[in-house]
Structure formats: structure tokens, C-alpha cells
Protein backbone atom coordinates (compact mmCIF):
# COMPACT_ATOMS: atom_id res chain seq x y z
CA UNK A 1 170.29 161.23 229.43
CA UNK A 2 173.37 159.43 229.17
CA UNK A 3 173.43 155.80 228.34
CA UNK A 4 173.04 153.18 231.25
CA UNK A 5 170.57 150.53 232.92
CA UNK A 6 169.60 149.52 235.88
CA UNK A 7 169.55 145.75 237.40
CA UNK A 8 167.62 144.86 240.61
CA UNK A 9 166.45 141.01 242.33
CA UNK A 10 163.41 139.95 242.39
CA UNK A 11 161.89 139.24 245.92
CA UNK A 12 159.09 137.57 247.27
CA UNK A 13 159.48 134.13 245.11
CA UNK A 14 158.98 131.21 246.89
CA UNK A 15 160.66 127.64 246.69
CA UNK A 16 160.20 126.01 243.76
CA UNK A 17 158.90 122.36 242.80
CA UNK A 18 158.89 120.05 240.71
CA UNK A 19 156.02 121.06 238.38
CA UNK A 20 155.58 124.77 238.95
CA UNK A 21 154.77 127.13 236.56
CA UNK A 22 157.50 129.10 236.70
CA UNK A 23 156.84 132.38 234.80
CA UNK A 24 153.57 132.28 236.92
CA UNK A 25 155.57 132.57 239.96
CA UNK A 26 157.94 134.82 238.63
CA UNK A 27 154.80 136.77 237.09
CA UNK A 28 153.10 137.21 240.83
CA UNK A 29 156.34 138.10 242.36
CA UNK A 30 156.83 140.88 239.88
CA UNK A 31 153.61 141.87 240.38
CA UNK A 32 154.23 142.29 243.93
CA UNK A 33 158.10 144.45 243.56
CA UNK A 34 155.54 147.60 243.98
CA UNK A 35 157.92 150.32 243.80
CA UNK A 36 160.62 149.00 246.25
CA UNK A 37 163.80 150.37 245.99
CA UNK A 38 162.70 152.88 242.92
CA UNK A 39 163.01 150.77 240.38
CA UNK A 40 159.05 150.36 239.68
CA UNK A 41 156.32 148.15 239.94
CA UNK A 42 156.27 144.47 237.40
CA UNK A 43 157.84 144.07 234.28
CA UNK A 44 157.58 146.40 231.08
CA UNK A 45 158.51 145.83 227.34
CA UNK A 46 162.12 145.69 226.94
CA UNK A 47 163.23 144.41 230.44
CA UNK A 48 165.84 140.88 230.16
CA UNK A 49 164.48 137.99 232.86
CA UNK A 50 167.90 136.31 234.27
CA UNK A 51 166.73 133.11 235.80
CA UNK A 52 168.90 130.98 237.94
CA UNK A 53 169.35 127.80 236.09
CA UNK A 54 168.48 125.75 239.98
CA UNK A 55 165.17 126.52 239.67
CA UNK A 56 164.51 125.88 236.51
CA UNK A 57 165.64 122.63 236.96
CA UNK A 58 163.30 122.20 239.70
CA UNK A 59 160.64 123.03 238.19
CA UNK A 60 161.14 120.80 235.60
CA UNK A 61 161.56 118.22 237.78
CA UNK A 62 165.72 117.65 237.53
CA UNK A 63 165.94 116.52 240.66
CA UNK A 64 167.30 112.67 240.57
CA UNK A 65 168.41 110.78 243.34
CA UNK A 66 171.85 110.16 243.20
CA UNK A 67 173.96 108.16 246.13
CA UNK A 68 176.98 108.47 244.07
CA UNK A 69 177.54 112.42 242.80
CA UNK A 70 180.05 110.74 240.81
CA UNK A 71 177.91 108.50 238.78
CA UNK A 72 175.23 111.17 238.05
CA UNK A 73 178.28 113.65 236.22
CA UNK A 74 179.17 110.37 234.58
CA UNK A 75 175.68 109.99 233.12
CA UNK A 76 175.63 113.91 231.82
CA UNK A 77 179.23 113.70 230.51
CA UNK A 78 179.74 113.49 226.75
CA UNK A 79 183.68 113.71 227.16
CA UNK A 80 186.33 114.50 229.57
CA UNK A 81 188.30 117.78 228.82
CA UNK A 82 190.33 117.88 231.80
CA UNK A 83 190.82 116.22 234.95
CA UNK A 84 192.47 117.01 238.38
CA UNK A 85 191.83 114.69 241.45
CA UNK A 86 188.29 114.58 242.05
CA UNK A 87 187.72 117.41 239.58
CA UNK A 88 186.47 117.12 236.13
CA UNK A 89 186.01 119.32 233.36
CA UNK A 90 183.83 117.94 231.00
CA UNK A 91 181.43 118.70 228.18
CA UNK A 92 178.02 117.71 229.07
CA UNK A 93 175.09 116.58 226.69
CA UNK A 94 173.99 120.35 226.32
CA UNK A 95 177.38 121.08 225.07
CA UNK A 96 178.69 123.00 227.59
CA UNK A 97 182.19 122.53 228.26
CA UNK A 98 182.14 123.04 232.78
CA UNK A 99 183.07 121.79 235.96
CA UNK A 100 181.45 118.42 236.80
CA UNK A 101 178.55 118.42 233.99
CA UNK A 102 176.90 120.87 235.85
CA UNK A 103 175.62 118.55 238.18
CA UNK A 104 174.81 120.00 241.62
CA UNK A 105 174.79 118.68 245.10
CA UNK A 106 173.76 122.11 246.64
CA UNK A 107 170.71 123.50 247.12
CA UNK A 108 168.99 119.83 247.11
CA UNK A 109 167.71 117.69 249.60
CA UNK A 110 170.55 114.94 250.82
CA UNK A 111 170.46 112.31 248.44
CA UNK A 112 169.52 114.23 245.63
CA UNK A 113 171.31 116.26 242.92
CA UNK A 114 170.08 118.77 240.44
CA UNK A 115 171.08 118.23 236.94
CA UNK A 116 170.96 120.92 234.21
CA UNK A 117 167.78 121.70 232.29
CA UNK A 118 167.04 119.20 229.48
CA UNK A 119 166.54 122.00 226.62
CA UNK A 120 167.78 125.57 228.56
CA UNK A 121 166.63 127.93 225.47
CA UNK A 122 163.30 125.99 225.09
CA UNK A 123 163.05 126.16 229.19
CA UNK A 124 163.54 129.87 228.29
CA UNK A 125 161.17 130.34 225.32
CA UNK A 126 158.49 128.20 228.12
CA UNK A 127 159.16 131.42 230.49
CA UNK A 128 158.70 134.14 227.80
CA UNK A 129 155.80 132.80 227.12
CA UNK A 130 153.92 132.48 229.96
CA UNK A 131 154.96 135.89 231.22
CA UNK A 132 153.29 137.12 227.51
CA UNK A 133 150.52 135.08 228.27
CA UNK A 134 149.86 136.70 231.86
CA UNK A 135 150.84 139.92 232.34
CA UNK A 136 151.03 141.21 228.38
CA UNK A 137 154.78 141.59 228.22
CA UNK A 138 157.60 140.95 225.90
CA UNK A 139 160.22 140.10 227.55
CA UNK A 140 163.77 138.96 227.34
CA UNK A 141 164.95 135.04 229.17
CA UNK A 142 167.82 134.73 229.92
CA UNK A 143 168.93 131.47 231.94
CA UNK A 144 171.77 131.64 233.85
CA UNK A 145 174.45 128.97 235.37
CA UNK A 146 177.65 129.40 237.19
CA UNK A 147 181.19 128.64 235.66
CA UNK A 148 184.64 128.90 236.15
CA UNK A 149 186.85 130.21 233.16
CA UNK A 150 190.49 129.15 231.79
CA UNK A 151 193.02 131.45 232.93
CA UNK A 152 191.35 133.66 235.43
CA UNK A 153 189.83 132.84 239.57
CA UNK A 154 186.59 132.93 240.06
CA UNK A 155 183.54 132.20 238.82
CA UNK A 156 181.29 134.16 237.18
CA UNK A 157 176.85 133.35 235.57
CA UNK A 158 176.86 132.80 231.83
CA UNK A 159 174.13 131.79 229.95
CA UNK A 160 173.04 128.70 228.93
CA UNK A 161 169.59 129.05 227.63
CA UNK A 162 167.75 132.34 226.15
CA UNK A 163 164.57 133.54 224.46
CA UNK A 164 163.63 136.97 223.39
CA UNK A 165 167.60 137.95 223.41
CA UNK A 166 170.07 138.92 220.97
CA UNK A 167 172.91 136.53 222.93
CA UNK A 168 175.83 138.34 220.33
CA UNK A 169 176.48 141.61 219.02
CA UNK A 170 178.29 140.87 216.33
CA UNK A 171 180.31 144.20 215.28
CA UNK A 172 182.97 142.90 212.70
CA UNK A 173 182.82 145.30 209.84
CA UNK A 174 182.18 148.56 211.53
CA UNK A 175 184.89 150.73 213.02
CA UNK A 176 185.56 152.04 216.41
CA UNK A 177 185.63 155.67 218.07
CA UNK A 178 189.19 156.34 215.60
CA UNK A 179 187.87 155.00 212.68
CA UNK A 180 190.19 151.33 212.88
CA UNK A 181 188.03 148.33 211.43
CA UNK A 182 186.58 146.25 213.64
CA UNK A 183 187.55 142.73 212.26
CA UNK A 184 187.30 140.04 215.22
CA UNK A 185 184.95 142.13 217.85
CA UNK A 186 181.37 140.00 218.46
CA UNK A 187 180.33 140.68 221.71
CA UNK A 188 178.66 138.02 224.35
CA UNK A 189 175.91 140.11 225.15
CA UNK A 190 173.87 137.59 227.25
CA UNK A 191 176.89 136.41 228.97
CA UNK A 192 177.33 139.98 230.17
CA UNK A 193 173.73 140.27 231.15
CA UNK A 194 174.13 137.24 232.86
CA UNK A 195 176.90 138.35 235.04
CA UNK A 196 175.07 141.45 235.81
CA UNK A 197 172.43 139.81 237.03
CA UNK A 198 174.31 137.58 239.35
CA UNK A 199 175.78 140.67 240.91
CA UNK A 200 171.99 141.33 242.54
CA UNK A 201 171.10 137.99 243.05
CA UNK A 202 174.26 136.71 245.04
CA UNK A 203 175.14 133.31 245.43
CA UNK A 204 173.51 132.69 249.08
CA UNK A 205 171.11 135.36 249.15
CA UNK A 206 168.13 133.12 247.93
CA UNK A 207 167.18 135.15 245.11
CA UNK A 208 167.06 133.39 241.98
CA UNK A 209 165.69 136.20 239.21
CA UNK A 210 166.90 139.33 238.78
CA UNK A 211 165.60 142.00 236.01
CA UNK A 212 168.04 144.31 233.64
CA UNK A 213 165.99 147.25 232.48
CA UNK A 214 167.16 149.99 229.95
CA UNK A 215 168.36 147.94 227.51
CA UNK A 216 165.90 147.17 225.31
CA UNK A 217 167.90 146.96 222.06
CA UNK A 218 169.08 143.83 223.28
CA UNK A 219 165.07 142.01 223.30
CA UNK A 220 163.46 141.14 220.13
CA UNK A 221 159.95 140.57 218.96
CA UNK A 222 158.93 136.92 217.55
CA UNK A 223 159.91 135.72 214.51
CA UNK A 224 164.16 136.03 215.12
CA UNK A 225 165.42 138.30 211.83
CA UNK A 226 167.57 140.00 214.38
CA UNK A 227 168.90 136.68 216.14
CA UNK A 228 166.82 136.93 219.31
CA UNK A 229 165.12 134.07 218.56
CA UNK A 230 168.50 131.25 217.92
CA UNK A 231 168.97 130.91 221.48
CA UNK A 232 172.75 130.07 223.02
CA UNK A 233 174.38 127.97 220.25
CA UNK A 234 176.12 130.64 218.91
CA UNK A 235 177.99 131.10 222.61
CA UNK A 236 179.60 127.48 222.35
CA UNK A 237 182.52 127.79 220.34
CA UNK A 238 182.97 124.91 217.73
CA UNK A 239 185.45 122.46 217.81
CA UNK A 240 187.21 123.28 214.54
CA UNK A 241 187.59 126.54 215.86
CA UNK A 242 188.39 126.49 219.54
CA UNK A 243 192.05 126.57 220.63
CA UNK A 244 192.01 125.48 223.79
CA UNK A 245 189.54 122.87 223.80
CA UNK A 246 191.18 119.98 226.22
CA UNK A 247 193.42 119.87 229.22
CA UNK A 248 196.73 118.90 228.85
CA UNK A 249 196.45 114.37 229.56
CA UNK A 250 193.50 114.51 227.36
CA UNK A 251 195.27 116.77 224.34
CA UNK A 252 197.92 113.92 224.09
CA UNK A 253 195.24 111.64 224.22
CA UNK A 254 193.39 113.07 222.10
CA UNK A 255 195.73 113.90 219.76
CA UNK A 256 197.18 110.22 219.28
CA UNK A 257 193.54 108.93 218.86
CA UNK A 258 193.19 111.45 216.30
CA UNK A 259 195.86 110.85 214.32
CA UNK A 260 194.65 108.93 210.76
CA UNK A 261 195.88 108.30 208.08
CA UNK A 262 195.08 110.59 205.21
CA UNK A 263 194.62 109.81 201.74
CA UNK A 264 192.85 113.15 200.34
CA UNK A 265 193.82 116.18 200.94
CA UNK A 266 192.85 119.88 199.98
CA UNK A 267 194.58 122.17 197.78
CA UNK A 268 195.04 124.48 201.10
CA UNK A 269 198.92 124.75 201.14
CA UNK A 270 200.87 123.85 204.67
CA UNK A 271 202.39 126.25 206.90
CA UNK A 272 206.13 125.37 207.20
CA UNK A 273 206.18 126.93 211.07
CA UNK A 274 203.53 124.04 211.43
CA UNK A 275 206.00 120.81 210.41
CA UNK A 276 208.85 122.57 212.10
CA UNK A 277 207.19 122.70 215.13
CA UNK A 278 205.79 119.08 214.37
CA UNK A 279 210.06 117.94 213.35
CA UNK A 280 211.10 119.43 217.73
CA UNK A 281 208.10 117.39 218.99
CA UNK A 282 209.74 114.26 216.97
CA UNK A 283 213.14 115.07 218.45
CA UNK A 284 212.37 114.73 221.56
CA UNK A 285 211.77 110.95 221.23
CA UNK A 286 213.73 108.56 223.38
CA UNK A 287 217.09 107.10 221.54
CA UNK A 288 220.12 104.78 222.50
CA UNK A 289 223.32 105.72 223.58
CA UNK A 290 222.09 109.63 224.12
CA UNK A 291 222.13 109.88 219.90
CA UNK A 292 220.17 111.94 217.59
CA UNK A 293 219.04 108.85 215.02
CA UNK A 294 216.72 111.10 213.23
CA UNK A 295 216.64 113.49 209.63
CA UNK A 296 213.45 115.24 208.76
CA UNK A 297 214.28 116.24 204.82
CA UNK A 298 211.16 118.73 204.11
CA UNK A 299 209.64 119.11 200.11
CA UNK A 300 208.38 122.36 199.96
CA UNK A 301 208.29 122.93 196.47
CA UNK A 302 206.51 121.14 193.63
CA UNK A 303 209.43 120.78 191.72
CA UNK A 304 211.46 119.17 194.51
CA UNK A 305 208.27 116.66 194.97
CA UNK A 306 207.45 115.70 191.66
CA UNK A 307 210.81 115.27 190.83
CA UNK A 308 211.17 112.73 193.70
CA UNK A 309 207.80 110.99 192.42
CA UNK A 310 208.14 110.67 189.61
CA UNK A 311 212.19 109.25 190.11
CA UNK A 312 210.20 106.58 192.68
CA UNK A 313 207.76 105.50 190.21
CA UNK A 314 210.17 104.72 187.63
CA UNK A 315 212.48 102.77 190.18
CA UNK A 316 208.99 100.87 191.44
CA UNK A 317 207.35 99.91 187.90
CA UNK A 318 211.05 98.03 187.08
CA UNK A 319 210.86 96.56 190.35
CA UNK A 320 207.49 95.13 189.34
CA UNK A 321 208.47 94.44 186.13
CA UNK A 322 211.35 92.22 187.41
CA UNK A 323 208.66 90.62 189.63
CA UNK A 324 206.71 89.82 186.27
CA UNK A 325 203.45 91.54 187.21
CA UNK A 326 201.20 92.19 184.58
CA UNK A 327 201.26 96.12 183.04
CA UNK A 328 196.97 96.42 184.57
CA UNK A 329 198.48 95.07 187.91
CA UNK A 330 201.38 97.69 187.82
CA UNK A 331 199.57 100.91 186.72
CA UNK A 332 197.21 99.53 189.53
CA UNK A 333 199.68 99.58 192.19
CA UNK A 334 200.94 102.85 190.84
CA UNK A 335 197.67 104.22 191.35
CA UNK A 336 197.64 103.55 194.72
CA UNK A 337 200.83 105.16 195.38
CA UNK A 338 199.08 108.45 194.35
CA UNK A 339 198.40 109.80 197.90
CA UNK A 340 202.08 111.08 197.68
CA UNK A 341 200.94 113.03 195.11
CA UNK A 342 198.08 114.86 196.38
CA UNK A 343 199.83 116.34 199.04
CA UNK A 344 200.67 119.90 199.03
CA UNK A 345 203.74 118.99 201.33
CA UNK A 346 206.00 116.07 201.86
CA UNK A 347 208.51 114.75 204.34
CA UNK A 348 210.88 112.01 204.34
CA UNK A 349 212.28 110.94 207.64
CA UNK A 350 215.56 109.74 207.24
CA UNK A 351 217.83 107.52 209.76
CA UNK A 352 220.99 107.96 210.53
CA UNK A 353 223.16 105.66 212.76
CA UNK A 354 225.95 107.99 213.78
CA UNK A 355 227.16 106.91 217.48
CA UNK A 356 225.59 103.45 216.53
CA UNK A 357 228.24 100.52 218.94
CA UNK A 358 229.80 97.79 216.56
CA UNK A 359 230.43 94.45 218.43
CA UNK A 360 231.78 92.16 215.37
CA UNK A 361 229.13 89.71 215.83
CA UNK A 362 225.40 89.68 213.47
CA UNK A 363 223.34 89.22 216.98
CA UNK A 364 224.34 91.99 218.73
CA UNK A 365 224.91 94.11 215.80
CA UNK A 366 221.40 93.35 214.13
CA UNK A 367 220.29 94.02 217.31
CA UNK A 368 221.80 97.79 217.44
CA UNK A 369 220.58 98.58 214.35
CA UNK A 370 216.97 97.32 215.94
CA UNK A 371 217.14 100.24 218.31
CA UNK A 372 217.82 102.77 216.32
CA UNK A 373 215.01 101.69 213.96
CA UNK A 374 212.42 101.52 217.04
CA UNK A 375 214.08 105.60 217.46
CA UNK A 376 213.49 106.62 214.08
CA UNK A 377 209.60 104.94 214.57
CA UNK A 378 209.38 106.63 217.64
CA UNK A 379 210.07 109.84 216.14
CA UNK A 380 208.38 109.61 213.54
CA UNK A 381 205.38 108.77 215.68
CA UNK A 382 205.93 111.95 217.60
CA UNK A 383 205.84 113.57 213.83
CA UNK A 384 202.46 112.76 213.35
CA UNK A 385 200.97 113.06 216.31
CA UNK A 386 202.28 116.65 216.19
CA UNK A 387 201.21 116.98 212.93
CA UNK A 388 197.36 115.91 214.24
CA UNK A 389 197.95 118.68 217.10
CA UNK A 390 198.56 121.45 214.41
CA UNK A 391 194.82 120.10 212.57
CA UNK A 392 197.05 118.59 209.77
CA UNK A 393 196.41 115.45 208.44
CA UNK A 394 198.98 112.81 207.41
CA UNK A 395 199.86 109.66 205.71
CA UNK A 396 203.04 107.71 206.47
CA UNK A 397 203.98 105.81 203.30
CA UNK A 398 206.89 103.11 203.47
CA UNK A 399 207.66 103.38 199.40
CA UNK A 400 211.10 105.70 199.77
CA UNK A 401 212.47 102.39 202.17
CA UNK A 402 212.34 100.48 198.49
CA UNK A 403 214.54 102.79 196.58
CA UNK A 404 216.69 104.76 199.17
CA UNK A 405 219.21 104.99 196.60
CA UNK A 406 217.00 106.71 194.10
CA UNK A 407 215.75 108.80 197.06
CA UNK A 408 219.41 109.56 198.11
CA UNK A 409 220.34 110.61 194.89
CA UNK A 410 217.41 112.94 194.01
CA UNK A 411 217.64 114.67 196.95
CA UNK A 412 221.48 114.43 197.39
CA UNK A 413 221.49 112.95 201.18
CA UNK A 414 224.43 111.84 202.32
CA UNK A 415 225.28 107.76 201.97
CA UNK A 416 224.53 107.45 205.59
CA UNK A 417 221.39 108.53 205.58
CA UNK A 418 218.34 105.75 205.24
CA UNK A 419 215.14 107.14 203.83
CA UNK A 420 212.09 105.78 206.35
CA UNK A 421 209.37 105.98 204.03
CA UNK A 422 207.81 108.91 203.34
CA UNK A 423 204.83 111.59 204.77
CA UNK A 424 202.27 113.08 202.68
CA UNK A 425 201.13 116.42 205.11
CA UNK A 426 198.32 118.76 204.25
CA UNK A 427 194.64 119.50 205.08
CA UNK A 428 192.00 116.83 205.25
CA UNK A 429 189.88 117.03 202.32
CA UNK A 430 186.77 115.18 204.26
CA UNK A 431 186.30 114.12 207.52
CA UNK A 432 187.73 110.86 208.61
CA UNK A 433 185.38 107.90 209.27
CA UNK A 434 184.39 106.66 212.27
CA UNK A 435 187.21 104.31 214.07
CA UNK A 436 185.97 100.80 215.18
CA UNK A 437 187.24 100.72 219.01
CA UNK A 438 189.88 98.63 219.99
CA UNK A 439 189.81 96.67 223.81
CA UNK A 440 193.15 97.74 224.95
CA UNK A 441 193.21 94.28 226.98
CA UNK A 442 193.07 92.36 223.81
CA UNK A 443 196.95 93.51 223.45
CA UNK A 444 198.07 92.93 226.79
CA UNK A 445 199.73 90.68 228.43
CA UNK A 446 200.30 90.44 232.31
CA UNK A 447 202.70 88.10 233.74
């Protein structure tokens, strides 16, 4: 025969409350399919359960009054991803990243909403279980929620809890029908089940479980070698790894909050394509009189950095000298300086004053030179804040500002170019420590 499965709804189940025993219900309901529409009677080894996530919640009792919907996502929301009006996509304390928590007002008597189930892979191990325990099968769980997806309309089930199901079919390493590797293919197997089902069960229709049978490579046995047993983890891409991870507000946001300083970094080297793009964010700061106040110079080579080092340290240790510090304090000092040189990749942000107004008086000159400093900052700001976009990490070290001569002659800049300290750029080696918050209204004034 050639490959396929068939999907059907289960009928006959009847509202659920808080404290059912849901796989009993689902059990007698089963039970009761007879042979109705062909596809035969109860369940056998090998079928998949897909189990609306509504009344699951119900029957674990998820109901909560709520006069304010509002308040209720509020309560389920770990952090804000994207928001729209009224509309928020946020990930919730299961870690699913959806629309409003998952927090519904439908389906729920007026007052009320339904929140997500606590635990949804140990709601669905509770189901495989009992349907073991009373009719002798084993079973796949799959349970199922509704989401909307970046890029495309519609919404579509996915799961969110499982037991009893390999959720991936991870097929890097094999090759397809021509023989090409298959190097980035895993399959969301339970996501795909989930949709299935959802095509049977319909979003009005009042039928909350539907059954996939014919695929029973995709249900396990206990014990998990195969992966049936990890539940939906693996379907909720990591941070480090996901691209697209918050709306556009909240990736500046994010992004400036995220920007630290840096003071160990891994031998991983730097993609150049990363600081450029980092140097046309910077440009784009605001700067007087329509100029262009900024110079990224880029070290790319170990020669060109050490040479510039080790120039600096020189010009520093007389400066301390002159200042009469001791030779411990020095080499101490010099020691801190040292994040310069753990960096795979520097930048020195230069500024440069051409189109700069001269009015023949220190005020208002002093003043025009103020601007175009604030510029320079500005970009430089923009630097690393790019830089934090790209998953770089930085340090912004004034020490070039003390020798721009040195600096301009090691790297042969022009006269009119002022070195603005310097940025160390390269992978995190740990990371960073948690930030004590800051009460924005302590640094605000309102007159």
C-alpha cells in the first residue's frame, strides 16, 4: 500500500470541568466512535491523541476570573516581543513566544478567561496515562493551541505539550532522493500533526480531539531513547539562536539595554561585514550643520593592533612616570588597560570637524566644538548598539583621547583627525552579569 494516514474528530465528548478526568472522557468517547465514518471503533497502538489545549485547561481548572483581559496576559507575560495597539506578542511563562500569552476570552463564561495549561507535556503525559490505564493502549498526546506565524496570514494548531511523540525528526546527516546531504533539515513533526488535526476538529465545530492513525513511527514506548519522551522544548527555538526574536520598538530596546561593556572576549575572530554594517548604523546619527563629524579607522590585523598597543603603552607609562606614580601603581594601571588587548578586533572612532563655523570668540567657538563632540558620542553610541544587534560584544575605552598624536602617527591619520578613544569588538567570553535596574524618573526632570 502506498504510504499515508488517516485523521478523523472525535464525537460524543461532552463539556468539560474543572476537575474531569480527561483521558476518561476522551477514553468513553472513543469507545463509543463504533465504526462511524470507516475509520473503526476506539483507539489502537500507534494512533497520536491531538487535544485542544481549552479543555485541558478546563479540566485543570484554568479558568480565573478576570474583569480586566488585560491584566490576566500581564500576569502570564514574561516579556513583550512586539506590540501593535491593543495587540501584544509576548512570551509567556511556558515559553511560548504568541499573541496575548495565550490567554483566552472565548469559549468561557463572561467574566472569566482561560489561561494556558500550567505544565502542557506533563498535562499530556497525565492523558497517556490514563488512556494506558483504561483501555490498554499506547498512545501518542499531543496538545494543541492556536497561533499566528511571522510572515504568513492565518493561523494555524501547534503544539505545546506532548507525551508518547517524537515532536522532531531530525534528518541532518542523511541525504535526499539525489543523493545531496541533508545538513539543516529537522522536521516539526508534532507541529504538523497538530495542524492536521485541527483540519477535523475546526475552530467552531465543538470538537476538541481528533485522532491521526497510520503513523505509528512517530509514538514511542516509555523510557524516551528515541525522544518521545522530552516533550516540546525542543520546538522553542533558543534565544542565542533565533533571528527574529523581537518586533521592531522592542529590538532597539532591547538592543540598547543589551549593550555592556565587555572586558573578555573569545578567541572567535569578528566578521568585518558585521562592524561595517555596525560603522552605517553610526552614520546615521544626528550632526550640526548637515556634516559628517565621524571616522571609523578599523584594526583588522594583529600587527596593525599590537603595533598601536604597544605605541599607547609606552606614551601612557611616561605619562605616569611624569605624574610620579610608583612602577607597582603603573604596571597596575597597565594591566587594566589590557582589555584592548584581548580583542580579536579594534576600532578607533575618530572626529573630524570639517564644516565646523568659526565665530572669533572662545564661547561660541568652545561651544561648536561641543556639538560636534555630542555627534561623534552619538555615533559612536549608534556603533555599539549595532555592534550588540550583530551578538558582538564591546568595550569603549577613552585611552587613544590621551595620546592622539601617537595614535595619529601609528596609524598615519590625517592632523585633523581626533582619535575618540578606542573599541575593543569580539565575542563575549561569558555571559554578562545581571544589571541592577535603574528608575528612569530618578534622571528626569519636568518643568
Amino acid at each position: 500500500m502506498p504510504p499515508g494516514y488517516r485523521v478523523w474528530a472525535l464525537t460524543g465528548l461532552p463539556e468539560v470541568r474543572p476537575g474531569d478526568d480527561l483521558a476518561k472522557l476522551i477514553a468513553e468517547a472513543a469507545a463509543g466512535t463504533g465504526t462511524d465514518g470507516g475509520f473503526g471503533a476506539g483507539l489502537v497502538d500507534g494512533d497520536v491523541l491531538l487535544v485542544t489545549s481549552k479543555i485541558v485547561s478546563k479540566a485543570e481548572g484554568r479558568v480565573v476570573e478576570a474583569v480586566d483581559r488585560e491584566a490576566a496576559i500581564d500576569a502570564e507575560t514574561v516579556r513583550v516581543v512586539a506590540r501593535r495597539g491593543p495587540l501584544r506578542i509576548v512570551e509567556n511563562r511556558q515559553g511560548l513566544v504568541m499573541a496575548a500569552a495565550g490567554v483566552d476570552a472565548s469559549n468561557t463564561p463572561a467574566g472569566t478567561v482561560l489561561l494556558l495549561p500550567e505544565d502542557p507535556d506533563a498535562s499530556a503525559r497525565t492523558i497517556r496515562d490514563g488512556l494506558r490505564d483504561a483501555l490498554g493502549v499506547e498512545v501518542g498526546v499531543v496538545v494543541t493551541d492556536t497561533f499566528g506565524r511571522p510572515w504568513r496570514t492565518g493561523l494555524t494548531d501547534v503544539a505545546i505539550g506532548a507525551a508518547g511523540v517524537r515532536v522532531l525528526d531530525d534528518l541532518r546527516g542523511g541525504t535526499d532522493a539525489h543523493g545531496n546531504p541533508l545538513a539543516a533539515t529537522v522536521v516539526a513533526t508534532a507541529d504538523e500533526l497538530a495542524a492536521a488535526g485541527d483540519l477535523v476538529k475546526g475552530k467552531a465545530a465543538g470538537l476538541p480531539v481528533a485522532v491521526v492513525r497510520g503513523l505509528s513511527h512517530v509514538v514511542g514506548t516509555d523510557g524516551g531513547t528515541d525522544g518521545t519522551d522530552d516533550g516540546t522544548r525542543g520546538l522553542v527555538r533558543g534565544a542565542r539562536d533565533d533571528m527574529f526574536r523581537l518586533g521592531t520598538s522592542e529590538a532597539v530596546r532591547e538592543a540598547v539595554t543589551q549593550r555592556r561593556t565587555v572586558r573578555a572576549f573569545t578567541d572567535e575572530p569578528v566578521d568585518p561585514g558585521a562592524v561595517r554594517r555596525a560603522v552605517a548604523a553610526a552614520v546615521t546619527a544626528p550632526a550640526p550643520h548637515h556634516t559628517t563629524p565621524w571616522r571609523f579607522v578599523l584594526l583588522e590585523t594583529a600587527e596593525s593592533r599590537t603595533r598601536l598597543l604597544d605605541a599607547m603603552r609606552d606614551a601612557w607609562i611616561a605619562d605616569l612616570e611624569r605624574d610620579g606614580k610608583s612602577t607597582e601603581s603603573i604596571a597596575k594601571r597597565v594591566r587594566r588597560g589590557d582589555v584592548l588587548r584581548t580583542a580579536p578586533y579594534l576600532v578607533v572612532p575618530c572626529l573630524v570637524m570639517d564644516g565646523c563655523h568659526t565665530y572669533g570668540d572662545a564661547r561660541r567657538d568652545g561651544a561648536e566644538r561641543e556639538m560636534f563632540v555630542v555627534a561623534t558620542g552619538a555615533g559612536v553610541q549608534n556603533f555599539l548598539v549595532a555592534l550588540a544587534g550583530e551578538r558582538l560584544g564591546s568595550a569603549w575605552v577613552s585611552s587613544t583621547m590621551f595620546c592622539r598624536d601617537v595614535v595619529r602617527e601609528v596609524l598615519a591619520l590625517p592632523e585633523g583627525w581626533d582619535p575618540m578613544g578606542a573599541v575593543a569588538v569580539g565575542h563575549a567570553a561569558e555571559e554578562p552579569k545581571a544589571r541592577p535596574a535603574r528608575d528612569a524618573g530618578a534622571f528626569i526632570e519636568v518643568r
